[in-house]
N, C-alpha and C. Protein backbone atom coordinates (compact mmCIF):
# COMPACT_ATOMS: atom_id res chain seq x y z
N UNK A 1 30.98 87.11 101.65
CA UNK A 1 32.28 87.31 102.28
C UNK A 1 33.25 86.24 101.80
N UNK A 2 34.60 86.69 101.45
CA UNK A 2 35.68 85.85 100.69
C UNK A 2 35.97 84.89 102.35
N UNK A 3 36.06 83.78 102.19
CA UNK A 3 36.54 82.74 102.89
C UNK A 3 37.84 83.24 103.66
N UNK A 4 38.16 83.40 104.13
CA UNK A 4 39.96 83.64 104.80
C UNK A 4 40.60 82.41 105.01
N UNK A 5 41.76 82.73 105.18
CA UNK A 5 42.88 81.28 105.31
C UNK A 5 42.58 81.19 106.87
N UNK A 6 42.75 81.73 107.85
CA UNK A 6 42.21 81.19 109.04
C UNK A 6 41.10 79.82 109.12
N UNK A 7 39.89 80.41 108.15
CA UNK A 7 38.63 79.71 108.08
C UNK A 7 39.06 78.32 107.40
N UNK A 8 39.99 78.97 106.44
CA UNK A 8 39.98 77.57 105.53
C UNK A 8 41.33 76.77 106.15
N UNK A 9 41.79 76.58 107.90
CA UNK A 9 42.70 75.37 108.08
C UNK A 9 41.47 74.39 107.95
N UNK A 10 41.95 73.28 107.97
CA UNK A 10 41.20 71.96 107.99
C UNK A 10 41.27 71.65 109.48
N UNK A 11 40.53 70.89 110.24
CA UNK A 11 40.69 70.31 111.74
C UNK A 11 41.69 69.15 111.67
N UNK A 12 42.75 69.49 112.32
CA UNK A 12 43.50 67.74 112.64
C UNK A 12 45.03 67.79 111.60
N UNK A 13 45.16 68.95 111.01
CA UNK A 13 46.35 69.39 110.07
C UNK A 13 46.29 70.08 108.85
N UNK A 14 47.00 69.55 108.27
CA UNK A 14 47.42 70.46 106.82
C UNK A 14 45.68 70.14 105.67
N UNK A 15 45.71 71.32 105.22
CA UNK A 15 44.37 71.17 103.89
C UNK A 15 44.89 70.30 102.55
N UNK A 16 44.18 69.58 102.47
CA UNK A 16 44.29 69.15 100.64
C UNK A 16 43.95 69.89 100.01
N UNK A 17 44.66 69.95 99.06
CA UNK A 17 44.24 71.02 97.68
C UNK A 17 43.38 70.17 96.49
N UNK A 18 41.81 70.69 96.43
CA UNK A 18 41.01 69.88 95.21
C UNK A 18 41.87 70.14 93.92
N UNK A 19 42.40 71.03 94.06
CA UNK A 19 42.90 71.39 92.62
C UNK A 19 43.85 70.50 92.14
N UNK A 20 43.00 69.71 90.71
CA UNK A 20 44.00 69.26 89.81
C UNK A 20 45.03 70.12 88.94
N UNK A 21 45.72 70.59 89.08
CA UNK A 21 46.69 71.78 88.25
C UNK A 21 47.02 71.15 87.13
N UNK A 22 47.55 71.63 86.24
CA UNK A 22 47.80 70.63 85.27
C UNK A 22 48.88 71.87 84.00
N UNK A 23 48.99 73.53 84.67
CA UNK A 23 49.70 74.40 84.39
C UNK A 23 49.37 75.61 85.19
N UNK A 24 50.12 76.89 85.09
CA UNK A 24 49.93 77.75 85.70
C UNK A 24 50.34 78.90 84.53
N UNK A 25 49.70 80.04 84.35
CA UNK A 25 49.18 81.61 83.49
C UNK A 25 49.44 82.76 84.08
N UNK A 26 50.12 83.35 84.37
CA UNK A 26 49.43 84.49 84.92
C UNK A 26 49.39 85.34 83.19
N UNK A 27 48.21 86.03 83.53
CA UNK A 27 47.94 86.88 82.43
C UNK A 27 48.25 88.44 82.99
N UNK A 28 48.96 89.54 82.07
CA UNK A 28 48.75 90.99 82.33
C UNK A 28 47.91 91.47 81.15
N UNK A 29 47.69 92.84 81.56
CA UNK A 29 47.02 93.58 80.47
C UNK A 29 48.15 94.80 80.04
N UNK A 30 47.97 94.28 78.29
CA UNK A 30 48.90 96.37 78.26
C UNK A 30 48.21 96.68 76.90
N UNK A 31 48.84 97.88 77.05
CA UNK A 31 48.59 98.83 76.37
C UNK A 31 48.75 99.00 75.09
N UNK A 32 50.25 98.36 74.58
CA UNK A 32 50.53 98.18 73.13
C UNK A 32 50.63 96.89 72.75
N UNK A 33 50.15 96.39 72.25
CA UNK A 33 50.19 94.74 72.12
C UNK A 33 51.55 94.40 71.27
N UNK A 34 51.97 95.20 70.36
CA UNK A 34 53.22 95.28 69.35
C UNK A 34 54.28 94.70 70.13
N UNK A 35 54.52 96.14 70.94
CA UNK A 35 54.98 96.76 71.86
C UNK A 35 55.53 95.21 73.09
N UNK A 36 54.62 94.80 72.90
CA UNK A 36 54.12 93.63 74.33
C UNK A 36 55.03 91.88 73.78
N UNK A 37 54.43 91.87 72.58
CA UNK A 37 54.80 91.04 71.37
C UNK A 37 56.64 90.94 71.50
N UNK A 38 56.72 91.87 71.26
CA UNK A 38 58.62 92.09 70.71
C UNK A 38 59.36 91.83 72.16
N UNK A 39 58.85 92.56 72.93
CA UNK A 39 59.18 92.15 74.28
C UNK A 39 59.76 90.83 75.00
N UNK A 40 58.76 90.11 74.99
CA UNK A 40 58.44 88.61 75.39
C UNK A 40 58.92 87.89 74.21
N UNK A 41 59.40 87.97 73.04
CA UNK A 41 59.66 87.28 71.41
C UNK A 41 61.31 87.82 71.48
N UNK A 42 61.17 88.99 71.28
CA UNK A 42 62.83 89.38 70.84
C UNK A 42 63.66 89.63 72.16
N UNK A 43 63.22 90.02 72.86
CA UNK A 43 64.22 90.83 74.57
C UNK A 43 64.34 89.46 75.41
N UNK A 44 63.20 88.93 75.41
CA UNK A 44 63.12 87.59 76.58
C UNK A 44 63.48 86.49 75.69
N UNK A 45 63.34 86.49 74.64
CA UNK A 45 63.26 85.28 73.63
C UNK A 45 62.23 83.82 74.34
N UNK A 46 60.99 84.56 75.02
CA UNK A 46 60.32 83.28 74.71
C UNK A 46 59.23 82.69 73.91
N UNK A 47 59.25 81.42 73.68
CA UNK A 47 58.65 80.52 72.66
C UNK A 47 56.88 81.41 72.88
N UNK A 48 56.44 81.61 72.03
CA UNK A 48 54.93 81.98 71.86
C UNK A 48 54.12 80.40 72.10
N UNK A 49 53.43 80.54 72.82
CA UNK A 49 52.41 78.72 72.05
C UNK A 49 50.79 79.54 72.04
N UNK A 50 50.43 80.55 72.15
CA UNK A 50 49.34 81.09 71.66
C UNK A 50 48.96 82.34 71.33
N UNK A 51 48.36 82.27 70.57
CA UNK A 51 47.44 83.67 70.03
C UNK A 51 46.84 83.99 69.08
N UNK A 52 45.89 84.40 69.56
CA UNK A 52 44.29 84.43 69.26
C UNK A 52 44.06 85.69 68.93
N UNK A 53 45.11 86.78 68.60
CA UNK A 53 44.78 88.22 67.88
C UNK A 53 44.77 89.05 69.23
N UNK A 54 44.72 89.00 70.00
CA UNK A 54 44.18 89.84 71.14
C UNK A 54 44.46 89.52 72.39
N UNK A 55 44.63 88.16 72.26
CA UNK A 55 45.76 87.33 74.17
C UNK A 55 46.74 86.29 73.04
N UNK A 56 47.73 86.61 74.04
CA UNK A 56 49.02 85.85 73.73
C UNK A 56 49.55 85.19 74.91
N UNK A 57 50.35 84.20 74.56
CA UNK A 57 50.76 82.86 75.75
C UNK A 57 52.05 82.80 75.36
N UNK A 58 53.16 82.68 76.17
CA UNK A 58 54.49 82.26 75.79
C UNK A 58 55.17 81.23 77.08
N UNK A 59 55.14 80.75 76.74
CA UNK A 59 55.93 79.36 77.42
C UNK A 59 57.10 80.24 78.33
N UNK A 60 57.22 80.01 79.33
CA UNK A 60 58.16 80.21 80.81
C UNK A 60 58.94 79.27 81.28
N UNK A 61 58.64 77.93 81.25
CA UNK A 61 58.91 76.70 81.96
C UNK A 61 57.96 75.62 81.48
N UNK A 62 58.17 74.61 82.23
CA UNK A 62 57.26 73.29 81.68
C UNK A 62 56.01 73.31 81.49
N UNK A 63 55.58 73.81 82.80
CA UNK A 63 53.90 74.38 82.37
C UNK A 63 53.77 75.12 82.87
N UNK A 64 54.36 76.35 82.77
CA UNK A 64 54.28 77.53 83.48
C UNK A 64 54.49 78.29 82.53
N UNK A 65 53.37 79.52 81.97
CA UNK A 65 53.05 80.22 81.39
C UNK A 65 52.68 81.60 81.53
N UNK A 66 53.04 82.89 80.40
CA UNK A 66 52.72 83.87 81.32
C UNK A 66 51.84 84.44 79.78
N UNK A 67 51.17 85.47 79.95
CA UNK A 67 49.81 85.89 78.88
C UNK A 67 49.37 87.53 78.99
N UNK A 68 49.27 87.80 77.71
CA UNK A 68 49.55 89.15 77.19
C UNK A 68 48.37 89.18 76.78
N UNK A 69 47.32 90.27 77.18
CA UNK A 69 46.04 90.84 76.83
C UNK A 69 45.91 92.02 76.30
N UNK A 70 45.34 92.75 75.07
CA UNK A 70 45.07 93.80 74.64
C UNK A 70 44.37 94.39 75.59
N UNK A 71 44.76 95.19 76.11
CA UNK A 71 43.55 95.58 77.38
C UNK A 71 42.19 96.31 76.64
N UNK A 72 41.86 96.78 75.64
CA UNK A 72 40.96 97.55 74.75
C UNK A 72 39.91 95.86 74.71
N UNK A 73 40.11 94.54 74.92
CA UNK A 73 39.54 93.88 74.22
C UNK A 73 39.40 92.92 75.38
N UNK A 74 40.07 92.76 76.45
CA UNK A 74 40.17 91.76 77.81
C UNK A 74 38.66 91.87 78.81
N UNK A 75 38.86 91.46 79.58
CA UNK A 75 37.79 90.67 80.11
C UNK A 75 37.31 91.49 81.23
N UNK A 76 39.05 92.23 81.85
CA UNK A 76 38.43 92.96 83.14
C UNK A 76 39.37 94.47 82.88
N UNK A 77 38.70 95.33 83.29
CA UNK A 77 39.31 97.05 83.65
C UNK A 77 40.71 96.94 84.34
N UNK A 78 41.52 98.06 83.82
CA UNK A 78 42.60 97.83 83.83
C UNK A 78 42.60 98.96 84.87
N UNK A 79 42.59 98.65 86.40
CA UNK A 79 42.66 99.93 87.65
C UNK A 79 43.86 100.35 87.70
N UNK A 80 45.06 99.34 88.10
CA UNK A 80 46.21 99.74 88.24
C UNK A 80 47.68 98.54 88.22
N UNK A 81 48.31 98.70 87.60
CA UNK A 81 49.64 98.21 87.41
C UNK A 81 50.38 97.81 88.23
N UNK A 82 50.68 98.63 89.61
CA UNK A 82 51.96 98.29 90.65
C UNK A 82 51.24 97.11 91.54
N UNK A 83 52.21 97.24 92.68
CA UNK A 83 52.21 96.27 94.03
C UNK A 83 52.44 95.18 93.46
N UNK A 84 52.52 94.51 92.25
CA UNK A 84 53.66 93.24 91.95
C UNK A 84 54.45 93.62 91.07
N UNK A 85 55.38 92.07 91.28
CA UNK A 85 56.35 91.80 90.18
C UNK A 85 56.20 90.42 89.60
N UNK A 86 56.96 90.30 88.19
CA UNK A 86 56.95 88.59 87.82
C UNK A 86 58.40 88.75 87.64
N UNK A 87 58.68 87.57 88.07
CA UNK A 87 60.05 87.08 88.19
C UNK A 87 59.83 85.86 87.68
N UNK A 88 61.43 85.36 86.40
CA UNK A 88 61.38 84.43 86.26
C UNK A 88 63.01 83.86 86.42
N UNK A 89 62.70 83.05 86.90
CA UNK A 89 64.31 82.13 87.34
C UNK A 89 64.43 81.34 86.25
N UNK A 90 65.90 81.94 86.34
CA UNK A 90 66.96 81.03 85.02
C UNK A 90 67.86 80.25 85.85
N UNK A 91 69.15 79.41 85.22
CA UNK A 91 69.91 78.87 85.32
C UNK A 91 71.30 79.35 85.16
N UNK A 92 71.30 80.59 84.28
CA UNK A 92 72.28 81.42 83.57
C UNK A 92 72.21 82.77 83.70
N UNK A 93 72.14 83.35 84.83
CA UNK A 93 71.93 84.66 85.32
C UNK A 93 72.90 85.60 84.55
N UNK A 94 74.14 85.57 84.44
CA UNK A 94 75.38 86.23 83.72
C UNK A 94 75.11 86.56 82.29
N UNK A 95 74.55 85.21 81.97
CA UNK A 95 74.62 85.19 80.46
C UNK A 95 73.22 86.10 79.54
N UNK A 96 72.37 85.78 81.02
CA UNK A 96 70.69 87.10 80.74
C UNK A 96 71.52 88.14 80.52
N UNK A 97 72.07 88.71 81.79
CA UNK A 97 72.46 89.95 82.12
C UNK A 97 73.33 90.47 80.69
N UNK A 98 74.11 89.73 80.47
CA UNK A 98 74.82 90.44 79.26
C UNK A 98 74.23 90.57 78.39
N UNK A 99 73.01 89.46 77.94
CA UNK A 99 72.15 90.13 76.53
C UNK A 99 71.13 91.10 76.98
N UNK A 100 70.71 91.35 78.19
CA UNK A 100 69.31 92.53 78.18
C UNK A 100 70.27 93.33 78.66
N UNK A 101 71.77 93.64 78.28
CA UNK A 101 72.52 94.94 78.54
C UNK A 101 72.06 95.71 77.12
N UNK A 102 72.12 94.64 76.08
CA UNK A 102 71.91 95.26 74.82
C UNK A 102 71.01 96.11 74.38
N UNK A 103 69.25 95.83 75.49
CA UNK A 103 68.58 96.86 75.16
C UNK A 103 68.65 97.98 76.25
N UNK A 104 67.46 99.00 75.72
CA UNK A 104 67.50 99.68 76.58
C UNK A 104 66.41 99.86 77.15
N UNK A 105 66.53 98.72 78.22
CA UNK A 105 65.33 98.47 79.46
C UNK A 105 64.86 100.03 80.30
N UNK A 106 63.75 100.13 80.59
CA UNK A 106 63.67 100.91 81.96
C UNK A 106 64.22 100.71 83.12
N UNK A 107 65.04 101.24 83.82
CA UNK A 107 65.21 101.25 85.22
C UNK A 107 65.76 99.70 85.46
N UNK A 108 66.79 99.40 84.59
CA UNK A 108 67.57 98.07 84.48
C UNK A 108 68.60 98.29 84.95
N UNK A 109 68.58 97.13 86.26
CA UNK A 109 69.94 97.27 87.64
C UNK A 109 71.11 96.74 87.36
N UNK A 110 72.23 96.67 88.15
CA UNK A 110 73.24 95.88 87.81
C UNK A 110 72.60 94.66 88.10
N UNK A 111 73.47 93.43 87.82
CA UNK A 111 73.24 92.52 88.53
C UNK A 111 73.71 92.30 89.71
N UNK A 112 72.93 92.38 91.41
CA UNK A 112 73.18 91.56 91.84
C UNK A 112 72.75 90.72 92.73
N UNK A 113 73.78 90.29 94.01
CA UNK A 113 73.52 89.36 94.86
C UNK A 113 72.32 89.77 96.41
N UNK A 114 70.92 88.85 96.28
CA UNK A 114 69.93 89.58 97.03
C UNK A 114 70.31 88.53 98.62
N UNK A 115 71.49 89.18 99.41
CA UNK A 115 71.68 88.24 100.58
C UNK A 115 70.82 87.15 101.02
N UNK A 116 69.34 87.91 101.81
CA UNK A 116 68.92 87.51 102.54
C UNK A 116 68.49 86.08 101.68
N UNK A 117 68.07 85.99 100.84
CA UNK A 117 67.06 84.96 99.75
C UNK A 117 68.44 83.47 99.77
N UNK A 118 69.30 83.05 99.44
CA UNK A 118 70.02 83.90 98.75
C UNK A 118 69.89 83.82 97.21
N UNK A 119 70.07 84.81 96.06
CA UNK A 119 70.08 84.92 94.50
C UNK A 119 70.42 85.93 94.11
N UNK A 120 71.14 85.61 92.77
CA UNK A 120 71.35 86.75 92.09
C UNK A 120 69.92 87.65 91.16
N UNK A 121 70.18 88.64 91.28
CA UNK A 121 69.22 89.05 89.94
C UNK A 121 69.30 90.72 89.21
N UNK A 122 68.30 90.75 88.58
CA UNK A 122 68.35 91.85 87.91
C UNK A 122 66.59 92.17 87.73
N UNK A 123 66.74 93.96 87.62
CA UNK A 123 65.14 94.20 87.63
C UNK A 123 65.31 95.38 86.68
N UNK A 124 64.23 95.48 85.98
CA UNK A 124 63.65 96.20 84.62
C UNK A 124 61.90 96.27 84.91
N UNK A 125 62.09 97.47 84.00
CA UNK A 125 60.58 97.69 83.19
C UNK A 125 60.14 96.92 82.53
N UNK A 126 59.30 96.43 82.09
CA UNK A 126 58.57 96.23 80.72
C UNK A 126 57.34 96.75 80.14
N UNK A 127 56.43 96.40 79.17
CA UNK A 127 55.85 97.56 78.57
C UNK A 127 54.84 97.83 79.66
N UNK A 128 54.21 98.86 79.37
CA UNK A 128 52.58 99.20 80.05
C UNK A 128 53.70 99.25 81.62
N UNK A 129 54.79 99.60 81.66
CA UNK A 129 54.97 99.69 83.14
C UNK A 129 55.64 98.79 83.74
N UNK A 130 55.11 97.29 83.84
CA UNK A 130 55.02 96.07 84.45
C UNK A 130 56.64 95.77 85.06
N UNK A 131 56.81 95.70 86.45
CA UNK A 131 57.59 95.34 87.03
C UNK A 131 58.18 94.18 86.75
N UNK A 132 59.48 93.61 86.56
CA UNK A 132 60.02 92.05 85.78
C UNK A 132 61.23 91.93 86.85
N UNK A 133 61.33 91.00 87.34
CA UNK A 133 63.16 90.47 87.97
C UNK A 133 63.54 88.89 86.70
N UNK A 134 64.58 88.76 86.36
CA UNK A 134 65.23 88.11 86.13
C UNK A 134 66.15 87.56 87.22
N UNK A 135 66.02 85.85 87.97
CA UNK A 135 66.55 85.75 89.21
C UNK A 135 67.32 84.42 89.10
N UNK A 136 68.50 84.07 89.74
CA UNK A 136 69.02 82.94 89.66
C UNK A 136 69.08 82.39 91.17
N UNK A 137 68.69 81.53 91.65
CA UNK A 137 69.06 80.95 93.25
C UNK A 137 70.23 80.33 93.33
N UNK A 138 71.07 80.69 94.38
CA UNK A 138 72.34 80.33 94.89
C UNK A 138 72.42 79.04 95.80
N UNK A 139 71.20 79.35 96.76
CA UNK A 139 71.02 78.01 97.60
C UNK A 139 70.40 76.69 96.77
N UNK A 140 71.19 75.00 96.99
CA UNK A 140 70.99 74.58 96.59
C UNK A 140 69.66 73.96 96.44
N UNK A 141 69.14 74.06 98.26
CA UNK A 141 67.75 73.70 98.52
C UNK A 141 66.97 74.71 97.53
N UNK A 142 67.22 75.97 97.85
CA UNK A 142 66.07 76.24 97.09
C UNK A 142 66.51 76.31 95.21
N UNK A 143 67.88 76.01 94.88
CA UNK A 143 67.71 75.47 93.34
C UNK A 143 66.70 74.04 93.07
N UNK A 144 66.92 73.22 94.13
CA UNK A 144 66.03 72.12 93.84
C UNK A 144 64.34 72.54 93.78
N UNK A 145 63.72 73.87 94.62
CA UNK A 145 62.61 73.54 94.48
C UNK A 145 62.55 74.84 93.25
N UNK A 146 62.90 75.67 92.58
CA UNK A 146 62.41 76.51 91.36
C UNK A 146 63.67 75.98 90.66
């Protein structure tokens, strides 16, 4: 049985985290790796720092990384696609928006303002499906913490 967060408070307050972090990955799986490649390189323009023929890594932030798997060649079965998104926060929300006008995204919104949060953003397809926001924060507190 998976542990639950109930189980895992600590007695007497907040839990320490053992984890030394030292970056963060999330990896997807798709379908066309080309396809996946041009995406994240030419549309997003970000920096590649790995690949190994079959998983790819492109730099997001300082150590925050996101990773592209051939799914024909990855590690785990590919069940299903939805119930998330990756969002990545910029600094220059306007200036995204006007260059990913140039392609032609899936299901790419205007830009705008998400009240409750508060931020601007914009949401698209990308390949194999994969849900993406492009987001800028308005509040300063939360510009200081993303």
């Amino acid at each position: 049985m998976f542990y639950t967060w109930q189980n895992s408070k600590m007695k007497g307050g907040s839990k320490m985290s053992v984890l030394d972090i030292s970056s963060q990955v999330t990896f997807l799986y798709f379908e066309n790796i080309e396809e996946t490649i041009e995406f994240f390189e030419e549309i997003l323009g970000l920096e590649r720092v790995m690949d190994k023929g079959w998983v790819y890594v492109w730099k997001v932030a300082e150590k925050s990384f996101i990773g592209a798997v051939d799914e024909k060649q990855g590690s785990i079965p590919v069940k299903c696609r939805g119930g998330f998104m990756t969002s990545i926060t910029v600094k220059n929300i306007e200036e995204v928006y006007e260059h990913l006008k140039k392609y032609d995204l899936e299901g790419m919104t205007e830009l705008s303002i998400v009240e409750k949060v508060p931020l601007k953003s914009i949401f698209f397809k990308g390949p194999s499906g994969y849900e993406f926001e492009i987001q800028e924060f308005i509040n300063p507190e939360d510009i200081d913490i993303f």
